[in-house]
C-alpha atoms as a PDB file:
ATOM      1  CA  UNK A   1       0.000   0.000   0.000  1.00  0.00           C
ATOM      2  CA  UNK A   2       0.840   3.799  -0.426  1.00  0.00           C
ATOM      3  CA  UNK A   3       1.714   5.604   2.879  1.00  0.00           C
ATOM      4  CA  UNK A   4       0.073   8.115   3.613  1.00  0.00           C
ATOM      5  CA  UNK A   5       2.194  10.696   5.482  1.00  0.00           C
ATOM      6  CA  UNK A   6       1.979  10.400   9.287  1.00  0.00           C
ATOM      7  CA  UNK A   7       3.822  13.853   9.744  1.00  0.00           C
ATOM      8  CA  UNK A   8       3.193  17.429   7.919  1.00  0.00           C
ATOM      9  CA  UNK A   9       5.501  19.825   8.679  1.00  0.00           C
ATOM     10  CA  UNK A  10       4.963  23.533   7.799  1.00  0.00           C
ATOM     11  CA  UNK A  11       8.518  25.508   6.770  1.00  0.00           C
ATOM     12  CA  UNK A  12       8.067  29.425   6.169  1.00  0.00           C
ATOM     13  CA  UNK A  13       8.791  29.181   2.505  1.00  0.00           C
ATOM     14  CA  UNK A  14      11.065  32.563   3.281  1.00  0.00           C
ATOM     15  CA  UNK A  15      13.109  30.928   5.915  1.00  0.00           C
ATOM     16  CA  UNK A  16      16.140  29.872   3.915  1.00  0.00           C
ATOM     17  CA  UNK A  17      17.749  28.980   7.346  1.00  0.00           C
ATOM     18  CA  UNK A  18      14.354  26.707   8.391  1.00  0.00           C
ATOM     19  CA  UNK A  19      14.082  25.313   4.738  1.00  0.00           C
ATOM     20  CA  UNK A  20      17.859  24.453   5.156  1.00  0.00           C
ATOM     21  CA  UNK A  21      17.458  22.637   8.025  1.00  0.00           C
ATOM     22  CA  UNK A  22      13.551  21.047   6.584  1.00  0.00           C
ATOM     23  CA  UNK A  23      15.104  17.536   5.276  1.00  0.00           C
ATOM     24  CA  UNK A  24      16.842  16.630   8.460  1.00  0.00           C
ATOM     25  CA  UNK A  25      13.229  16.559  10.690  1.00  0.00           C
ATOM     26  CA  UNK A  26      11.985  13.292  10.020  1.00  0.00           C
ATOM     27  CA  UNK A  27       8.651  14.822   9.011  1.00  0.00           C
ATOM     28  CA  UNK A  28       6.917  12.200   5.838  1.00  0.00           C
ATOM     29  CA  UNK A  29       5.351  15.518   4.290  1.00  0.00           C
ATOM     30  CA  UNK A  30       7.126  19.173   4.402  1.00  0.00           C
ATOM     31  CA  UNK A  31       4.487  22.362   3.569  1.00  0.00           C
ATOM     32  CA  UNK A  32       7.008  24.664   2.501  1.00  0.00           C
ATOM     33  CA  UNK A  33       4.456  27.277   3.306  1.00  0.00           C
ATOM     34  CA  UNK A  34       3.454  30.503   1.951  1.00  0.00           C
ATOM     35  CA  UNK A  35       0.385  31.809   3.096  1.00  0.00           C
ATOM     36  CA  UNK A  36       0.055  32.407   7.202  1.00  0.00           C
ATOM     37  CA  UNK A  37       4.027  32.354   8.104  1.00  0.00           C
ATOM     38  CA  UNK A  38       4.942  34.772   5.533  1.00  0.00           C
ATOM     39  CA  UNK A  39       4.141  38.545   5.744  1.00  0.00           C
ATOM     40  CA  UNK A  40       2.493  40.076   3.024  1.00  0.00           C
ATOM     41  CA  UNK A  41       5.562  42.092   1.780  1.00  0.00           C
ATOM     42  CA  UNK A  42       7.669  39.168   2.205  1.00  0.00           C
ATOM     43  CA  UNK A  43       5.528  36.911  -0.686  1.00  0.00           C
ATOM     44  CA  UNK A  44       7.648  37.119  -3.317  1.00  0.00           C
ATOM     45  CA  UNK A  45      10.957  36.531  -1.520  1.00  0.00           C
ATOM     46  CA  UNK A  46       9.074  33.606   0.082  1.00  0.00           C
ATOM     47  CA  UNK A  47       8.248  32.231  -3.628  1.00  0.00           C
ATOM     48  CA  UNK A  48      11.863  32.639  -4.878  1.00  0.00           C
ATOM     49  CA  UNK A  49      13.314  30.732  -1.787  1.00  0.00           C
ATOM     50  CA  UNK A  50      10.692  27.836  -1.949  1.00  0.00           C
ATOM     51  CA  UNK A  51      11.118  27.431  -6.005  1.00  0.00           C
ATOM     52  CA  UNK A  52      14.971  27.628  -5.136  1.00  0.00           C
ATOM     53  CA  UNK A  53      14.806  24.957  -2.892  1.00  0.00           C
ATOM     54  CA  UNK A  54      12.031  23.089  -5.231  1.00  0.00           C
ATOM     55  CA  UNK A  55      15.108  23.181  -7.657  1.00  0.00           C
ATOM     56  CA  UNK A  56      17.518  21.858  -4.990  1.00  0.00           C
ATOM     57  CA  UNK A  57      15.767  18.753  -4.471  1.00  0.00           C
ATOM     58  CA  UNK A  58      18.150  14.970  -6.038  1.00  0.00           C
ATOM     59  CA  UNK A  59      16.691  13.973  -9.158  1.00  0.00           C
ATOM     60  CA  UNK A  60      14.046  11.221  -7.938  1.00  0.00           C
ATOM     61  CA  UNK A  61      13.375  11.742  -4.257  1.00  0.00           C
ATOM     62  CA  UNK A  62      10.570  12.111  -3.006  1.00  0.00           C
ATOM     63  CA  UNK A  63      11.391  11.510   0.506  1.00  0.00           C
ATOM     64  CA  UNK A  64      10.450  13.741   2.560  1.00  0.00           C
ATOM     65  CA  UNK A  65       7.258  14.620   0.356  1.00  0.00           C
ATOM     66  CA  UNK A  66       7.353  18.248  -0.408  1.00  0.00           C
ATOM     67  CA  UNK A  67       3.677  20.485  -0.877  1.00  0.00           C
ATOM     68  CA  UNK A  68       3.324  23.597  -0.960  1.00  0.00           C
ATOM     69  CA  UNK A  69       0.798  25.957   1.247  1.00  0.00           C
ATOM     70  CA  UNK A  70      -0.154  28.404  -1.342  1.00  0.00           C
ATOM     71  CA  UNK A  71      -2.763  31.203  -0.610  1.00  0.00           C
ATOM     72  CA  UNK A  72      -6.218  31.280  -1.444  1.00  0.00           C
ATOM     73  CA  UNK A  73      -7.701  31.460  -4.458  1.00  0.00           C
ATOM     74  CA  UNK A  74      -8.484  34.864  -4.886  1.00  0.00           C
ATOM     75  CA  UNK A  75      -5.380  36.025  -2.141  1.00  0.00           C
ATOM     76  CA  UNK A  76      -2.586  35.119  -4.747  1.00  0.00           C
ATOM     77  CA  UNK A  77      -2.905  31.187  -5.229  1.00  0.00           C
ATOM     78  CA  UNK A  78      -2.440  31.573  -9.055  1.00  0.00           C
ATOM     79  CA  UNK A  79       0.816  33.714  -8.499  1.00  0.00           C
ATOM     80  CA  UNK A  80       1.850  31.237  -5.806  1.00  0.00           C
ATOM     81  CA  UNK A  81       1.869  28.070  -8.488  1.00  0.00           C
ATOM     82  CA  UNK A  82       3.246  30.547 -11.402  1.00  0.00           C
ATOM     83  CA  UNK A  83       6.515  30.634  -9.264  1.00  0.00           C
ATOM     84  CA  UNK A  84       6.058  26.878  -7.859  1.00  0.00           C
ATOM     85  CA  UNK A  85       4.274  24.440 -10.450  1.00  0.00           C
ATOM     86  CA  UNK A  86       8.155  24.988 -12.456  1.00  0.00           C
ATOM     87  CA  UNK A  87      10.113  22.709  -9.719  1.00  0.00           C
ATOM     88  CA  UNK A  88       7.001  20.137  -9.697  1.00  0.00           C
ATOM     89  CA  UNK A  89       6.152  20.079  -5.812  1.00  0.00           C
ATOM     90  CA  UNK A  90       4.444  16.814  -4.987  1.00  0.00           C
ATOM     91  CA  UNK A  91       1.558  18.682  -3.964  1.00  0.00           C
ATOM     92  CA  UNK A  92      -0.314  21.444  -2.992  1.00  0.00           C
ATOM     93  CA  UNK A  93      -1.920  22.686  -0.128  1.00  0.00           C
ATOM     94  CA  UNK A  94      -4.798  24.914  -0.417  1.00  0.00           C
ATOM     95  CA  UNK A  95      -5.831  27.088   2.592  1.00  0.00           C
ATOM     96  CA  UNK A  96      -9.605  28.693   3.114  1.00  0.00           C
ATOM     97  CA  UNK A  97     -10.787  26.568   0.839  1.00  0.00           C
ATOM     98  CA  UNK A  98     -15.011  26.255   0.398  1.00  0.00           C
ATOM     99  CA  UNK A  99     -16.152  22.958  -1.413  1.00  0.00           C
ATOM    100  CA  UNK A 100     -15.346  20.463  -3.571  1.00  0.00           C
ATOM    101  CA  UNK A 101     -15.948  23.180  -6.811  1.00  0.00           C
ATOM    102  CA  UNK A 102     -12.787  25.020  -5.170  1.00  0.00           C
ATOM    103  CA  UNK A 103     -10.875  22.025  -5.628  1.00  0.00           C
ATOM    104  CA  UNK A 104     -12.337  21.624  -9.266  1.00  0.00           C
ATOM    105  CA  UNK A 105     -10.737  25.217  -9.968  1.00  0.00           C
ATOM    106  CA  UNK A 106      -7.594  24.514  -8.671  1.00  0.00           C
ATOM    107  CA  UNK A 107      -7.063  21.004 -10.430  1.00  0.00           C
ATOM    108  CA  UNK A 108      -7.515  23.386 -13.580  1.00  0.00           C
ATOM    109  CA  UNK A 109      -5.399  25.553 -12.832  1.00  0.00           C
ATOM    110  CA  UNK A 110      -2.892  22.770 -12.235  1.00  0.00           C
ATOM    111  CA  UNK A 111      -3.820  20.805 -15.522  1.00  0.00           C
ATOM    112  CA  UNK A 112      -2.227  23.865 -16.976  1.00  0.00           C
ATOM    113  CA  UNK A 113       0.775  24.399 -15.249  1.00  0.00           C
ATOM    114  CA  UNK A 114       1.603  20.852 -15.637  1.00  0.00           C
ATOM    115  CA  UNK A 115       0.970  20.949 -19.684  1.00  0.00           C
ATOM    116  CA  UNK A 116       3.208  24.358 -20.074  1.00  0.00           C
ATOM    117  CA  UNK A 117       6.337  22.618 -17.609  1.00  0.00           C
ATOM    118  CA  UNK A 118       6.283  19.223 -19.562  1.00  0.00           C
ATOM    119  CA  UNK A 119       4.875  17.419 -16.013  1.00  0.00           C
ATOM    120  CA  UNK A 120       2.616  14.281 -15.784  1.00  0.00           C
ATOM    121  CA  UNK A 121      -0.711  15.469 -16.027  1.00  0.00           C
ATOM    122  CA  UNK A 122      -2.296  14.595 -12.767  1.00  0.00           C
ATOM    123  CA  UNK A 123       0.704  14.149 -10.782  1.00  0.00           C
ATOM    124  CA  UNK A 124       0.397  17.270  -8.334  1.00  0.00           C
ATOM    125  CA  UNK A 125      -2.107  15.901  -5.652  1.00  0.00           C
ATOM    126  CA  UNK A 126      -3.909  18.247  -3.068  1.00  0.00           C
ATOM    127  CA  UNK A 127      -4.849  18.793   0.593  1.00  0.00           C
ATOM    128  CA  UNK A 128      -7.336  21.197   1.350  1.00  0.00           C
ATOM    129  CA  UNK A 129      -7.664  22.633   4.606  1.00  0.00           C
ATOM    130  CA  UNK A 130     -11.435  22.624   5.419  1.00  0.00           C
ATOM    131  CA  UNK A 131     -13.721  24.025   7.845  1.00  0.00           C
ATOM    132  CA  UNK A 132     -11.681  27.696   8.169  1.00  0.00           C
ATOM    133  CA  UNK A 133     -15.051  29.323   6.877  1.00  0.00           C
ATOM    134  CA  UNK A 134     -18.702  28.298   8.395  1.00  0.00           C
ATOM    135  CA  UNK A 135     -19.311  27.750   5.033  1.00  0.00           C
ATOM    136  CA  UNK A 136     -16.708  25.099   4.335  1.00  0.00           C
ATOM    137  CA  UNK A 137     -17.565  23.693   7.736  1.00  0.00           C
ATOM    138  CA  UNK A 138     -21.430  23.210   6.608  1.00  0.00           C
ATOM    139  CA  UNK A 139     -20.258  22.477   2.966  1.00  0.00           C
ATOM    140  CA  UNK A 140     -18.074  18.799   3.506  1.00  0.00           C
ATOM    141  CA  UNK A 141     -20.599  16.748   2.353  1.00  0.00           C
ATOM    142  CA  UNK A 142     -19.609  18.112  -1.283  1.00  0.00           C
ATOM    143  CA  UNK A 143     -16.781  15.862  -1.174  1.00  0.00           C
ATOM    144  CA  UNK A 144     -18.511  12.912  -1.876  1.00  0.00           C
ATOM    145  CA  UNK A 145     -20.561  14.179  -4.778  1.00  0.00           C
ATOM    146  CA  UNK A 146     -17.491  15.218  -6.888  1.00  0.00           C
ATOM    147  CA  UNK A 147     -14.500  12.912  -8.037  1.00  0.00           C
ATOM    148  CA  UNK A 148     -11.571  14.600  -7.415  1.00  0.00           C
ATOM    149  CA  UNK A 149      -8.580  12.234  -8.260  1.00  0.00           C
ATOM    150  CA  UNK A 150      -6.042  14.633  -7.379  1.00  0.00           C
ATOM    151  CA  UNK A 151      -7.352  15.405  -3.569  1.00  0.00           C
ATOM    152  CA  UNK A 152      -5.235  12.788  -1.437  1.00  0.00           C
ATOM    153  CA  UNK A 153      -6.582  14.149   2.142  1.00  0.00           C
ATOM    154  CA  UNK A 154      -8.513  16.684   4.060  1.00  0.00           C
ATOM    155  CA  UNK A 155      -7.018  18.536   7.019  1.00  0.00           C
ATOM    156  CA  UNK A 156      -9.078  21.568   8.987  1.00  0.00           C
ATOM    157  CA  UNK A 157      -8.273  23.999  10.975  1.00  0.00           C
ATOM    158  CA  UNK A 158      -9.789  25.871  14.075  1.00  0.00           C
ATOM    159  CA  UNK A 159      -8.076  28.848  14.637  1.00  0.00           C
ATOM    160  CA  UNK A 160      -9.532  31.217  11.366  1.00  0.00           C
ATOM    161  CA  UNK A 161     -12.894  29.093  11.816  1.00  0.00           C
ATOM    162  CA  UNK A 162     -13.013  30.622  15.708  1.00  0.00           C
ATOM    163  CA  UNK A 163     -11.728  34.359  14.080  1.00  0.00           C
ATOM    164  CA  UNK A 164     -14.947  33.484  11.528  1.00  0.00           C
ATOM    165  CA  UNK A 165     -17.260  33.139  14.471  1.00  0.00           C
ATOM    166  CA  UNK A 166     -15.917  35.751  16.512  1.00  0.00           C
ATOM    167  CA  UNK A 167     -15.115  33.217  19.433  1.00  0.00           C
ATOM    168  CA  UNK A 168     -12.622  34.018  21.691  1.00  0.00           C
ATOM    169  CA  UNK A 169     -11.645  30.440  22.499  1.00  0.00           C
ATOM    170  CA  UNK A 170     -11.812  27.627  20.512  1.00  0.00           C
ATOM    171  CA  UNK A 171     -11.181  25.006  23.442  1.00  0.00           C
ATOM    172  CA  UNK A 172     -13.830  24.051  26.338  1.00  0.00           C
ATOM    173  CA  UNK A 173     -12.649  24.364  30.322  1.00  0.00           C
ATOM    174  CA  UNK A 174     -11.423  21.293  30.580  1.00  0.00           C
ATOM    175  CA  UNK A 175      -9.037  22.092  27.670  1.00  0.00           C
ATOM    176  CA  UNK A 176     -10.605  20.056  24.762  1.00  0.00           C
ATOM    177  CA  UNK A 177     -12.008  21.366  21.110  1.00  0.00           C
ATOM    178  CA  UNK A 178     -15.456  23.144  22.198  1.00  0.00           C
ATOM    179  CA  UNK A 179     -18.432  21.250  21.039  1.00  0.00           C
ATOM    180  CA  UNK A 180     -18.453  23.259  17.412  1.00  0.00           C
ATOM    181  CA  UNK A 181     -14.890  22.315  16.905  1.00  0.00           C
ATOM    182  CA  UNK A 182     -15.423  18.652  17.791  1.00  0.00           C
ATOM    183  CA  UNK A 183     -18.353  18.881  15.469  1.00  0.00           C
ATOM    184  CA  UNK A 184     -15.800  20.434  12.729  1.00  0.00           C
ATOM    185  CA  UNK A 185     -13.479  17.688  13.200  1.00  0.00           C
ATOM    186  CA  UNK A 186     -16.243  14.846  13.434  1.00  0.00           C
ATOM    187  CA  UNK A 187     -17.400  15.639   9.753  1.00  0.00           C
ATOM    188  CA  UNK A 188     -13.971  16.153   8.683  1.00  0.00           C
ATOM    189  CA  UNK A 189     -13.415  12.770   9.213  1.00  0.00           C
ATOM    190  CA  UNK A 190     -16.128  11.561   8.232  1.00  0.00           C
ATOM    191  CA  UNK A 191     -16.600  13.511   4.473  1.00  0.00           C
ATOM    192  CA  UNK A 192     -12.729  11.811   3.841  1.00  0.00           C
ATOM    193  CA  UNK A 193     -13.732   8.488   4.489  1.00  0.00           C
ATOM    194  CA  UNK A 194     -16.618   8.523   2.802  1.00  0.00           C
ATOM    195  CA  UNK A 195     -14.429  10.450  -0.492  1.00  0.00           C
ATOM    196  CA  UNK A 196     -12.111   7.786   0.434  1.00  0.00           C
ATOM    197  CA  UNK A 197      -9.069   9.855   1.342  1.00  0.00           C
ATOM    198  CA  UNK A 198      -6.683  10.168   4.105  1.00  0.00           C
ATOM    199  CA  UNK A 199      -8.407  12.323   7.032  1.00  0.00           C
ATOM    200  CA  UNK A 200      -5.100  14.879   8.180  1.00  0.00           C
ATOM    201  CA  UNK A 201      -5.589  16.029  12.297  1.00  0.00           C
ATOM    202  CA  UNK A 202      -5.032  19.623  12.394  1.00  0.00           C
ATOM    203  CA  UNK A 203      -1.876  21.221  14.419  1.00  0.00           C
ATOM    204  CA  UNK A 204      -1.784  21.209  18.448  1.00  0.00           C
ATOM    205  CA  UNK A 205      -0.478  24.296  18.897  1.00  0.00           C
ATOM    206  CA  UNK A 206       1.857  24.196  21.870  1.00  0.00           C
ATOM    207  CA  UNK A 207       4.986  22.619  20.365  1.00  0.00           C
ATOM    208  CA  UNK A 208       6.316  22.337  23.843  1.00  0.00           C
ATOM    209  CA  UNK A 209       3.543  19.798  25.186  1.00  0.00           C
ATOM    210  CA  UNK A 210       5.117  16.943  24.097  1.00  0.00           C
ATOM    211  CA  UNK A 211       2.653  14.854  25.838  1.00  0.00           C
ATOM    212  CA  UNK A 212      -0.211  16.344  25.297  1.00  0.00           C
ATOM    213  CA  UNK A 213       0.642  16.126  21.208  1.00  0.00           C
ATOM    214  CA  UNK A 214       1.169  11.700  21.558  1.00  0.00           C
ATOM    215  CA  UNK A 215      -1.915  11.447  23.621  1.00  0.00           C
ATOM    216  CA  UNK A 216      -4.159  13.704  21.616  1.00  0.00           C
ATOM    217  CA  UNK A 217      -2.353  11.727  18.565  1.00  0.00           C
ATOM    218  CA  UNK A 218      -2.908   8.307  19.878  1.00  0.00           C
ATOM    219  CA  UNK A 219      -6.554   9.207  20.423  1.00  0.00           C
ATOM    220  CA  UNK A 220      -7.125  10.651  16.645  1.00  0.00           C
ATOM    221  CA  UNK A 221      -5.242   7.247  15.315  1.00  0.00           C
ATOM    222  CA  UNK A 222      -7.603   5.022  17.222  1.00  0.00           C
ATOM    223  CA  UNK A 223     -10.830   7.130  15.557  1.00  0.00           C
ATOM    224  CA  UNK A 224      -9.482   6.962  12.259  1.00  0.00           C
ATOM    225  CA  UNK A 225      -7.142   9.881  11.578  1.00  0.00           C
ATOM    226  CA  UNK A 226      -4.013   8.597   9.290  1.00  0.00           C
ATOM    227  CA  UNK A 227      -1.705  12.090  10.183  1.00  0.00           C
ATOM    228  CA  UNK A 228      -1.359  14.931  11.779  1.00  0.00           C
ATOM    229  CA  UNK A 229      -0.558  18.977  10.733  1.00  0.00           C
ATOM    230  CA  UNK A 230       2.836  19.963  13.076  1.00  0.00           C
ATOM    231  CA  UNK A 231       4.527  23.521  13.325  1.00  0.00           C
ATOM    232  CA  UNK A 232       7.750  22.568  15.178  1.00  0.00           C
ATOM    233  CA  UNK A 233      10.209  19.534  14.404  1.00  0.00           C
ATOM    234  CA  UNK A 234       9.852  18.467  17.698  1.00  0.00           C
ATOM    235  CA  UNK A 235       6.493  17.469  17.350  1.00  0.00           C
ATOM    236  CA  UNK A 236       7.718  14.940  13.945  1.00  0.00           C
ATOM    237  CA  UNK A 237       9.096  12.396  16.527  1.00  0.00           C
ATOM    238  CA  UNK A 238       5.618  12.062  18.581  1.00  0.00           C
ATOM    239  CA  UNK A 239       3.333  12.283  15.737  1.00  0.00           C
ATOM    240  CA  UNK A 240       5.426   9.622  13.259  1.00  0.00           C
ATOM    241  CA  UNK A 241       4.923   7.294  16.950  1.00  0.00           C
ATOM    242  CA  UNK A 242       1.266   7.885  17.312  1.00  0.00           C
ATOM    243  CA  UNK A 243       0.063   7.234  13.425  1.00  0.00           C
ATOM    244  CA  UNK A 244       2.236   3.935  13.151  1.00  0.00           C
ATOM    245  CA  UNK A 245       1.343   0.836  14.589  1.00  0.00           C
ATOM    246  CA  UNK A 246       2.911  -0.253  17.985  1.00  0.00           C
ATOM    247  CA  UNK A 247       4.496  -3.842  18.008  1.00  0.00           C
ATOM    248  CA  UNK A 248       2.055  -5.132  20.018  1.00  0.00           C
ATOM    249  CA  UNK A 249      -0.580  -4.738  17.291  1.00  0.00           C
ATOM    250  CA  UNK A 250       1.784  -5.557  14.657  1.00  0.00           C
ATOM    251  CA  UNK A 251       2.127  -8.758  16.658  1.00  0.00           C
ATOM    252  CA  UNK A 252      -1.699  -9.366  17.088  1.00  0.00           C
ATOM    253  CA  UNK A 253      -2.519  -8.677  13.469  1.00  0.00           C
ATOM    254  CA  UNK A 254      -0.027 -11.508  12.518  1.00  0.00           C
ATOM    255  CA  UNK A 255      -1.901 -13.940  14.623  1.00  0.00           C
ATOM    256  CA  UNK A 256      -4.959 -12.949  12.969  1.00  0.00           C
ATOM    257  CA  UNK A 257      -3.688 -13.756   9.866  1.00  0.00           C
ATOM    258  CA  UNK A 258      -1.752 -16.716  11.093  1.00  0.00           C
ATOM    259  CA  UNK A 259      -4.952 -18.222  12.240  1.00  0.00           C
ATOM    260  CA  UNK A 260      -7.309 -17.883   9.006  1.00  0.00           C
ATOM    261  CA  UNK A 261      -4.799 -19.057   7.213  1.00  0.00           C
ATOM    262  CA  UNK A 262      -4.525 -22.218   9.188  1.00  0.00           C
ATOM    263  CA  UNK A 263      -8.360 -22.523   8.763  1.00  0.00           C
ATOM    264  CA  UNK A 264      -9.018 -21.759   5.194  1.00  0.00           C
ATOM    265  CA  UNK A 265     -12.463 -21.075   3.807  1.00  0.00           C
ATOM    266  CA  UNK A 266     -14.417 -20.504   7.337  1.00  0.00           C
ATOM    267  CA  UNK A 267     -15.391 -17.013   7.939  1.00  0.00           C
ATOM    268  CA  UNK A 268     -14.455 -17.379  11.926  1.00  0.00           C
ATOM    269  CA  UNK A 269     -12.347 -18.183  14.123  1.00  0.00           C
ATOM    270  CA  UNK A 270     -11.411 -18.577  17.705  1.00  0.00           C
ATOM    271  CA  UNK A 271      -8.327 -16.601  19.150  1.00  0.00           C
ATOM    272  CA  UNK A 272      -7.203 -15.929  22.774  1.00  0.00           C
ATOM    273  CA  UNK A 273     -10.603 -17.309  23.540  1.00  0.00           C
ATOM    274  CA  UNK A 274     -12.708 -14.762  21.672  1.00  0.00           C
ATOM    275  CA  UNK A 275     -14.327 -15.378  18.080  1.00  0.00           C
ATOM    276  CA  UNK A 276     -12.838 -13.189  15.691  1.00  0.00           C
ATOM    277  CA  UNK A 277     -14.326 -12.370  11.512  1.00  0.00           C
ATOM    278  CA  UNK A 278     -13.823 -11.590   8.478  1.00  0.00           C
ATOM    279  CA  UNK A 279     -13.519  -8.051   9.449  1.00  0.00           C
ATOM    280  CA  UNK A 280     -10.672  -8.693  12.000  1.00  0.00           C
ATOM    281  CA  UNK A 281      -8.873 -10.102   8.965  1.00  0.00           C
ATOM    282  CA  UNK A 282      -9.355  -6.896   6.935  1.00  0.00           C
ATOM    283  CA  UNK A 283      -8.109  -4.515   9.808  1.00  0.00           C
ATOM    284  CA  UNK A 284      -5.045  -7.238   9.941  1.00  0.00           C
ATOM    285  CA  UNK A 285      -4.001  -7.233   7.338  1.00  0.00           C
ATOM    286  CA  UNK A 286      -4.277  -3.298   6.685  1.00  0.00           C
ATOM    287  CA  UNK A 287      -2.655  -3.056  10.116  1.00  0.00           C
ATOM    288  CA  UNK A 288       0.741  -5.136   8.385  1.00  0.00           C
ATOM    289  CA  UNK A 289       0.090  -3.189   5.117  1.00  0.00           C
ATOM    290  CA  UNK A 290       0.497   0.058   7.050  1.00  0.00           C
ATOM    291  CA  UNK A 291       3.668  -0.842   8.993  1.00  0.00           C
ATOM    292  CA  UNK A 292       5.087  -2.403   5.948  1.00  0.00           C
ATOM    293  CA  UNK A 293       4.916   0.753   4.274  1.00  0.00           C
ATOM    294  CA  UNK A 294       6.317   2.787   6.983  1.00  0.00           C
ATOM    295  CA  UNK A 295       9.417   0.240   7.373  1.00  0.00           C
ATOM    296  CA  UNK A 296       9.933   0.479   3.626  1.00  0.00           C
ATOM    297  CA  UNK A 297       9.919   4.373   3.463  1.00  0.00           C
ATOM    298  CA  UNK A 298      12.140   4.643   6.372  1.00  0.00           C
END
């Protein structure tokens, strides 16, 4: 199977000293970003430095991934992939962004960059960050009425959705996403399954709560989330952990498979005293595709 990326790391596309320093993280996905980290005046400096280091990248590799964050669609996105779509990122991020129909305008707008650079068409995949808007938040469900082949996951974010509301938290006393956030992130996950792409966990914003990040992480693995947004290489380390499976599930999935296989053709069987199905097998074997794919990219 294809992995998706566990880790995405924003860079300020006009940090040469950060984008320098981008390859050594461990992240699986860098967003050399240049939307929210870089200052207005700063936008075309931040363009030349992430084409430059576009450029810079071996013939081939394609480890770590490398997107792009460009602006919104009517805030500069078409200048953003003028200076980009040249150095063929892997894929783009787009910020703010509504619907599916948003998506349908950008994948135009990459059909023709790709024709004019000599680039596969279709090769540039996309992750739109979702729910930023009340709009895009009540709008997810367009995702699985349109085929978009070049959308690979969904991510959302909180903090411009809370600006949008005019909230001045986004978090409930006891610390957690208040109830519309939770609801945000509910059909976030949901709208990707059901497109049948990789659901992205947005950023936990305290880079310095280690602990906080894996346990938040662990708990958006075990509901379904494939990855998580980070701002700070130390979070790479703690994310990478929580989206991968531990041994001890590595190790239960191969007795699941170990035991169907030793009763071929019967639908269930009995394991550790407990009757286990045909859809034990499926999350098996996914469970040794995943970590497969993990062992072979690192």
């Amino acid at each position: 199977m294809e992995m998706t990326p566990r880790s995405w790391l924003f860079i300020p596309g006009d940090s040469e000293k950060k984008l320098g320093k981008a390859d050594a993280t461990g992240a699986d996905a860098l967003i050399l970003d240049l939307e929210d980290s870089v200052a207005p005046e700063r936008k075309a400096e931040g363009r030349a430095l992430t084409r430059a280091h576009l450029d810079a990248r071996p013939r081939g590799s394609r480890a770590p991934l490398l997107y792009v964050r460009v602006n919104a669609l009517d805030e500069g996105a078409l200048q953003d992939l003028a200076a980009v779509m040249p150095a063929a990122p892997d894929g783009i991020m787009l910020p703010k962004a509504r619907d599916a129909a948003d998506l349908v305008h950008l994948g135009r707008w990459l059909d023709a960059f790709e024709a004019a650079n000599g680039l596969e068409i279709g090769a540039t995949r996309i992750i739109p960050v979702m729910t930023e808007t009340p709009e895009a938040a009540l709008r997810l469900i367009t995702f699985t009425e349109v085929k978009l082949p070049r959308v690979i996951a969904l991510t959302w974010g909180a903090e411009d959705l809370s600006a949008a509301l005019g909230a001045s938290t986004n978090r409930a006393p006891d610390g957690r996403w208040a109830l519309t956030y939770r609801m945000a992130r509910s059909n976030l996950l949901l709208a990707a399954k059901a497109a049948g792409v990789a659901p992205i966990d947005t950023l936990h914003a305290d880079f310095r709560d280690e602990a906080g990040l894996l346990a938040a992480s662990e708990e958006a693995a075990t509901e379904g989330f494939l990855g998580r947004l980070a701002i700070h290489p130390a979070q790479v380390a703690p994310i990478n952990r929580a989206f991968a499976p531990s041994e001890a599930s590595v190790a239960h999935a191969r007795r699941v498979v170990e035991a169907f296989e030793a009763n071929p053709g019967v639908g269930t069987v009995g394991l550790d005293g407990k009757m286990i199905d045909i859809p034990h097998l499926r999350q098996a074997r996914h469970v040794l595709a995943l970590h497969a794919a993990i062992a072979s990219r690192v």
